[in-house]
C-alpha atoms as a PDB file:
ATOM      1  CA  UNK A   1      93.812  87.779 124.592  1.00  0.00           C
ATOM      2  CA  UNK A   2      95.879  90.851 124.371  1.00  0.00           C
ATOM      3  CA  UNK A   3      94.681  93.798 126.271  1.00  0.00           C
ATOM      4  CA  UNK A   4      94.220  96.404 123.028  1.00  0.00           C
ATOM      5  CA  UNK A   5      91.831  96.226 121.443  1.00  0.00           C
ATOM      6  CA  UNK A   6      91.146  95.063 117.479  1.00  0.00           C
ATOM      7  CA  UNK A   7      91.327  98.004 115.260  1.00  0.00           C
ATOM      8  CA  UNK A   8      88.814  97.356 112.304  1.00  0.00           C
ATOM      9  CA  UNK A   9      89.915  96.878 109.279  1.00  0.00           C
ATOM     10  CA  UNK A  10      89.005  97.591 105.551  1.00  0.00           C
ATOM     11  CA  UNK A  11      89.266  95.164 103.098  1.00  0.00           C
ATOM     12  CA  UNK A  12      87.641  94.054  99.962  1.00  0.00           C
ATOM     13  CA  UNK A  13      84.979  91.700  99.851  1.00  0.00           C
ATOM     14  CA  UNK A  14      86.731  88.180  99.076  1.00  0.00           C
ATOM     15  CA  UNK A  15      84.702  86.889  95.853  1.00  0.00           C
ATOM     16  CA  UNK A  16      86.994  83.848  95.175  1.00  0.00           C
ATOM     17  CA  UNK A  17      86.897  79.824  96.699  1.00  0.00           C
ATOM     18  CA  UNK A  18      87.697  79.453 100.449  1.00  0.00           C
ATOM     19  CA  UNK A  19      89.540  76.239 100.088  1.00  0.00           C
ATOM     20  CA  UNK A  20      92.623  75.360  98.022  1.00  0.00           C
ATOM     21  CA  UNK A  21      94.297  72.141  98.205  1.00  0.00           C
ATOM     22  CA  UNK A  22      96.835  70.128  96.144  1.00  0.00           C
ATOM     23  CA  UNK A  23      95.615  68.203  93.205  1.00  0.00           C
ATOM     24  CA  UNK A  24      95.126  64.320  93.351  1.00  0.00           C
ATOM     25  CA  UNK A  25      95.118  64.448  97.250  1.00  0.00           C
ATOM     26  CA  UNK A  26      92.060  63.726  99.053  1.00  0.00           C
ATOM     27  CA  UNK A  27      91.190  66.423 101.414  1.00  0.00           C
ATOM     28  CA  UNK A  28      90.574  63.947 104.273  1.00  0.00           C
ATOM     29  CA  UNK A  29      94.509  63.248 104.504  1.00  0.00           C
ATOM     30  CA  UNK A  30      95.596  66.898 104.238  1.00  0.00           C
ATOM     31  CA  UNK A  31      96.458  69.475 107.202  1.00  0.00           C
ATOM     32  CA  UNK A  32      94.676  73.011 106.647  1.00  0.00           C
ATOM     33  CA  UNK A  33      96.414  76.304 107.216  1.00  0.00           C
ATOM     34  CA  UNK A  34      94.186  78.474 107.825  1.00  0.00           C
ATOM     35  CA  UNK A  35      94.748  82.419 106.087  1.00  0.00           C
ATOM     36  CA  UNK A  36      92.438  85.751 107.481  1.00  0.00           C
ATOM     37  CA  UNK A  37      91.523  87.769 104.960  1.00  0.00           C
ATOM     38  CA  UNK A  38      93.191  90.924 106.577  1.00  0.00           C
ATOM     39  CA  UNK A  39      96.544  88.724 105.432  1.00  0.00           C
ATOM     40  CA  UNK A  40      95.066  87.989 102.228  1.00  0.00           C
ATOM     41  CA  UNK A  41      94.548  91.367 101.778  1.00  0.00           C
ATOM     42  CA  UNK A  42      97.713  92.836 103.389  1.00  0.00           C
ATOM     43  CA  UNK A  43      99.590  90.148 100.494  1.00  0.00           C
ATOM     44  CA  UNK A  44      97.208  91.542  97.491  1.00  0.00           C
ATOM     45  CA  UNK A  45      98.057  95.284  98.116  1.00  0.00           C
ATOM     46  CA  UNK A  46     101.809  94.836  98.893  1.00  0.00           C
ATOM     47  CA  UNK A  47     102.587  91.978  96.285  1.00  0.00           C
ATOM     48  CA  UNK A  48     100.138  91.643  93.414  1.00  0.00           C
ATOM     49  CA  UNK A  49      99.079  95.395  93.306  1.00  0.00           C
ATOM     50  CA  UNK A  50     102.683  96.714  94.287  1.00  0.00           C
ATOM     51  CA  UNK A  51     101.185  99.196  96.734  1.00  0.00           C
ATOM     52  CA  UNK A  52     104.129 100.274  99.151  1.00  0.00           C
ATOM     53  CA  UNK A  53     103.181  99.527 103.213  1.00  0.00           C
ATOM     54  CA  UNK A  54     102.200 102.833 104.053  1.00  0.00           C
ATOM     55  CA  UNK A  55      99.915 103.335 101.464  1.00  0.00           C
ATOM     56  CA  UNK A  56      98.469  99.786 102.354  1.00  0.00           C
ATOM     57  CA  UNK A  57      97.818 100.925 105.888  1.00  0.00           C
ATOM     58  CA  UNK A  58      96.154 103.946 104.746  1.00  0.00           C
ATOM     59  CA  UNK A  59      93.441 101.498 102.805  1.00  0.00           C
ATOM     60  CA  UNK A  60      93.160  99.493 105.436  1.00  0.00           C
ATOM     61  CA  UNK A  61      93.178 101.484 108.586  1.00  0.00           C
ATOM     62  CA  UNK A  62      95.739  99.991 110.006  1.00  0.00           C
ATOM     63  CA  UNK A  63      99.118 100.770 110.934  1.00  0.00           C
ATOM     64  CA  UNK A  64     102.143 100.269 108.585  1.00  0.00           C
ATOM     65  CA  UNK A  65     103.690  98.168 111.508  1.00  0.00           C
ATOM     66  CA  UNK A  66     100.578  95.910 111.773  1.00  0.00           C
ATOM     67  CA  UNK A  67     100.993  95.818 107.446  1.00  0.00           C
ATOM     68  CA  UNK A  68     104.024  94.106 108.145  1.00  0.00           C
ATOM     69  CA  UNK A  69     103.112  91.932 110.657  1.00  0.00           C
ATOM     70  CA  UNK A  70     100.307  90.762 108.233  1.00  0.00           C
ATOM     71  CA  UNK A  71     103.033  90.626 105.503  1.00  0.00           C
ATOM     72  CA  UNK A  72     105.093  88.463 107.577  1.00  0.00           C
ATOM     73  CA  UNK A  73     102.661  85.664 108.579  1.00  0.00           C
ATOM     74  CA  UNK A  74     100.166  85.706 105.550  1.00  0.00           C
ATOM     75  CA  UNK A  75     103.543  84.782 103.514  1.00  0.00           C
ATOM     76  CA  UNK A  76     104.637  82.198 105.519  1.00  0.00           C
ATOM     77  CA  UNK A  77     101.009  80.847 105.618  1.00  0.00           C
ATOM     78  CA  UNK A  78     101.184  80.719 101.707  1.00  0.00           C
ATOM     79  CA  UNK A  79     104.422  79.019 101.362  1.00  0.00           C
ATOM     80  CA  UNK A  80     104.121  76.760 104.174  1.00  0.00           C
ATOM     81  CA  UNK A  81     101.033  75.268 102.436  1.00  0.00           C
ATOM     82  CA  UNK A  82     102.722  75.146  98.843  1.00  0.00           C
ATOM     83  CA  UNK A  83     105.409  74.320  99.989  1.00  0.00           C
ATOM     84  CA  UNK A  84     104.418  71.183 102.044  1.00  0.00           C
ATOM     85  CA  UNK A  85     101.081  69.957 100.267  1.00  0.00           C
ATOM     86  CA  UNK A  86      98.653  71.176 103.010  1.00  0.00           C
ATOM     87  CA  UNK A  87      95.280  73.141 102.136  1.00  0.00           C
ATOM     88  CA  UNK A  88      95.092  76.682 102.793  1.00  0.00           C
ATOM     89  CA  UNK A  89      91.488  77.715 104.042  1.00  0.00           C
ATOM     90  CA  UNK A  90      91.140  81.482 103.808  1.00  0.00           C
ATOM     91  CA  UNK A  91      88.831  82.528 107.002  1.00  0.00           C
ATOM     92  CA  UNK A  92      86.871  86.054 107.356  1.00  0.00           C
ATOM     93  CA  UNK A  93      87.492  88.214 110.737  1.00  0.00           C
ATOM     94  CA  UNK A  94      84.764  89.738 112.690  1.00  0.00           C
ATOM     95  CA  UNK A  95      86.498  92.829 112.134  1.00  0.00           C
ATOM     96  CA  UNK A  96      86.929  93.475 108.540  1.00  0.00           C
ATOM     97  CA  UNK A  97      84.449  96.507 107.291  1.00  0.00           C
ATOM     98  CA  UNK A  98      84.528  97.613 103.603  1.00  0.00           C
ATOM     99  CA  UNK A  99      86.041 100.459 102.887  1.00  0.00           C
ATOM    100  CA  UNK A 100      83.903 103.219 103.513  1.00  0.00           C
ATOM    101  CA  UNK A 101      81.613 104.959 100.323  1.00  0.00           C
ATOM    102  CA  UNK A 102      83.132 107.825  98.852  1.00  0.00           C
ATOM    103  CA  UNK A 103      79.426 108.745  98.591  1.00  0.00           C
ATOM    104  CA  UNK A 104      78.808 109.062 101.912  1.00  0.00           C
ATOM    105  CA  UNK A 105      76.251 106.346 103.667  1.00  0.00           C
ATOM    106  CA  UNK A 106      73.769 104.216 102.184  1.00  0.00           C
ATOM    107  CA  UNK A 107      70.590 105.404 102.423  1.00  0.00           C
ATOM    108  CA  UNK A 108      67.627 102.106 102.057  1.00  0.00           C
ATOM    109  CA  UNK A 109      65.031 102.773  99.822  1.00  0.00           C
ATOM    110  CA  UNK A 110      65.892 106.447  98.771  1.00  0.00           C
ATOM    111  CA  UNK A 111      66.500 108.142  96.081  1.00  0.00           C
END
């Protein structure tokens, strides 16, 4: 365990299936990568939103090094399972928060 400690991170809520795996292939026989969301959502900004790595860090709270890092292995996680007929699992984090309200906190059962 490194001796830092985990810097939370903010990332959307992930709405879509856990579990992806080649067609016609039973799931018994294949290996699982397994993605975090912060990778997932380090991937989403950079790649399918074309958000630049320091304004990803911003979002996430994160540092643009750490960005990259996620960059680095959330791609490789993604091609090595397309790329070699394996599942890809995508896992939550004990430390992912939502991004914080722009309205401030939530307040239960005011008004």
């Amino acid at each position: 365990m490194s001796p830092w400690q985990r810097r939370y991170r903010f990332c959307r809520p992930f709405q879509g299936a856990s579990l992806y795996k080649p067609q016609g292939v039973p799931g018994c026989d294949l290996e699982i990568v397994e993605l975090e969301k912060d990778e997932l959502e380090a991937v989403r900004f950079c790649d399918y939103e074309d958000v630049d790595q320091e304004e990803a860090a911003k979002r996430m709270n994160i540092s643009r090094g750490t960005v990259q890092r996620l960059l680095y292995s959330g791609r490789k996680k993604i091609l090595d399972a397309i790329l070699h007929s394996k599942a890809l699992r995508i896992i939550g984090h004990e430390q992912i928060l939502p991004p914080p309200s722009p309205f401030g906190p939530r307040r239960w059962g005011r008004r």
